[in-house]
Protein backbone atom coordinates (compact mmCIF):
# COMPACT_ATOMS: atom_id res chain seq x y z
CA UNK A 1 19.06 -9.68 -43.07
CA UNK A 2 18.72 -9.52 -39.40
CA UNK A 3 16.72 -6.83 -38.26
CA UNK A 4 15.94 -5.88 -34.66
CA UNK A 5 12.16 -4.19 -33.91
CA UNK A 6 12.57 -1.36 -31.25
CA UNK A 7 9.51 -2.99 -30.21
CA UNK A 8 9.54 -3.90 -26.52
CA UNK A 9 8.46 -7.39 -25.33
CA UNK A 10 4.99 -8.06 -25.13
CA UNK A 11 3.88 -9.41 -21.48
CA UNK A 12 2.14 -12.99 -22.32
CA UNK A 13 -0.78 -13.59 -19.60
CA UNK A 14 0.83 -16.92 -17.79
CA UNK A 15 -1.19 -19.26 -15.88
CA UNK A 16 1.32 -19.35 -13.17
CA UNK A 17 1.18 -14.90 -12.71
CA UNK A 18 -1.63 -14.07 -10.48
CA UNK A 19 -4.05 -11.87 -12.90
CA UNK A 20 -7.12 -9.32 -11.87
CA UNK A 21 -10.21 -10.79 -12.52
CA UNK A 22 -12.61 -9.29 -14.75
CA UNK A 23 -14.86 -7.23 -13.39
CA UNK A 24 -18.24 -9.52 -14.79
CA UNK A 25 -16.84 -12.22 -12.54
CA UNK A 26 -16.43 -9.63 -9.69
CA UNK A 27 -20.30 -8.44 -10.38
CA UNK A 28 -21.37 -11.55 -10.57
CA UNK A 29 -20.17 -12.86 -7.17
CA UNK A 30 -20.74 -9.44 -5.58
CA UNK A 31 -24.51 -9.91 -7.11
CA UNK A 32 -24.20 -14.17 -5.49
CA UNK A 33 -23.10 -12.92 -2.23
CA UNK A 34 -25.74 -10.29 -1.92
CA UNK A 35 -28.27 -12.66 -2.70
């Protein structure tokens, strides 16, 4: 009983892959830098 999901594969976040930062971190340093 081998059944194959049409569902394509999820993307796993990888510590290696560059990712975009949230965008609390970005207010926070924005709100650091200003200061």
């Amino acid at each position: 009983m081998h059944r194959q999901a049409p569902n394509p594969p999820v993307q796993q976040p990888r510590p290696g892959d560059r990712q975009p930062r949230p965008p609390r971190v970005v207010w926070k340093f924005t709100d650091w830098a200003a200061i």
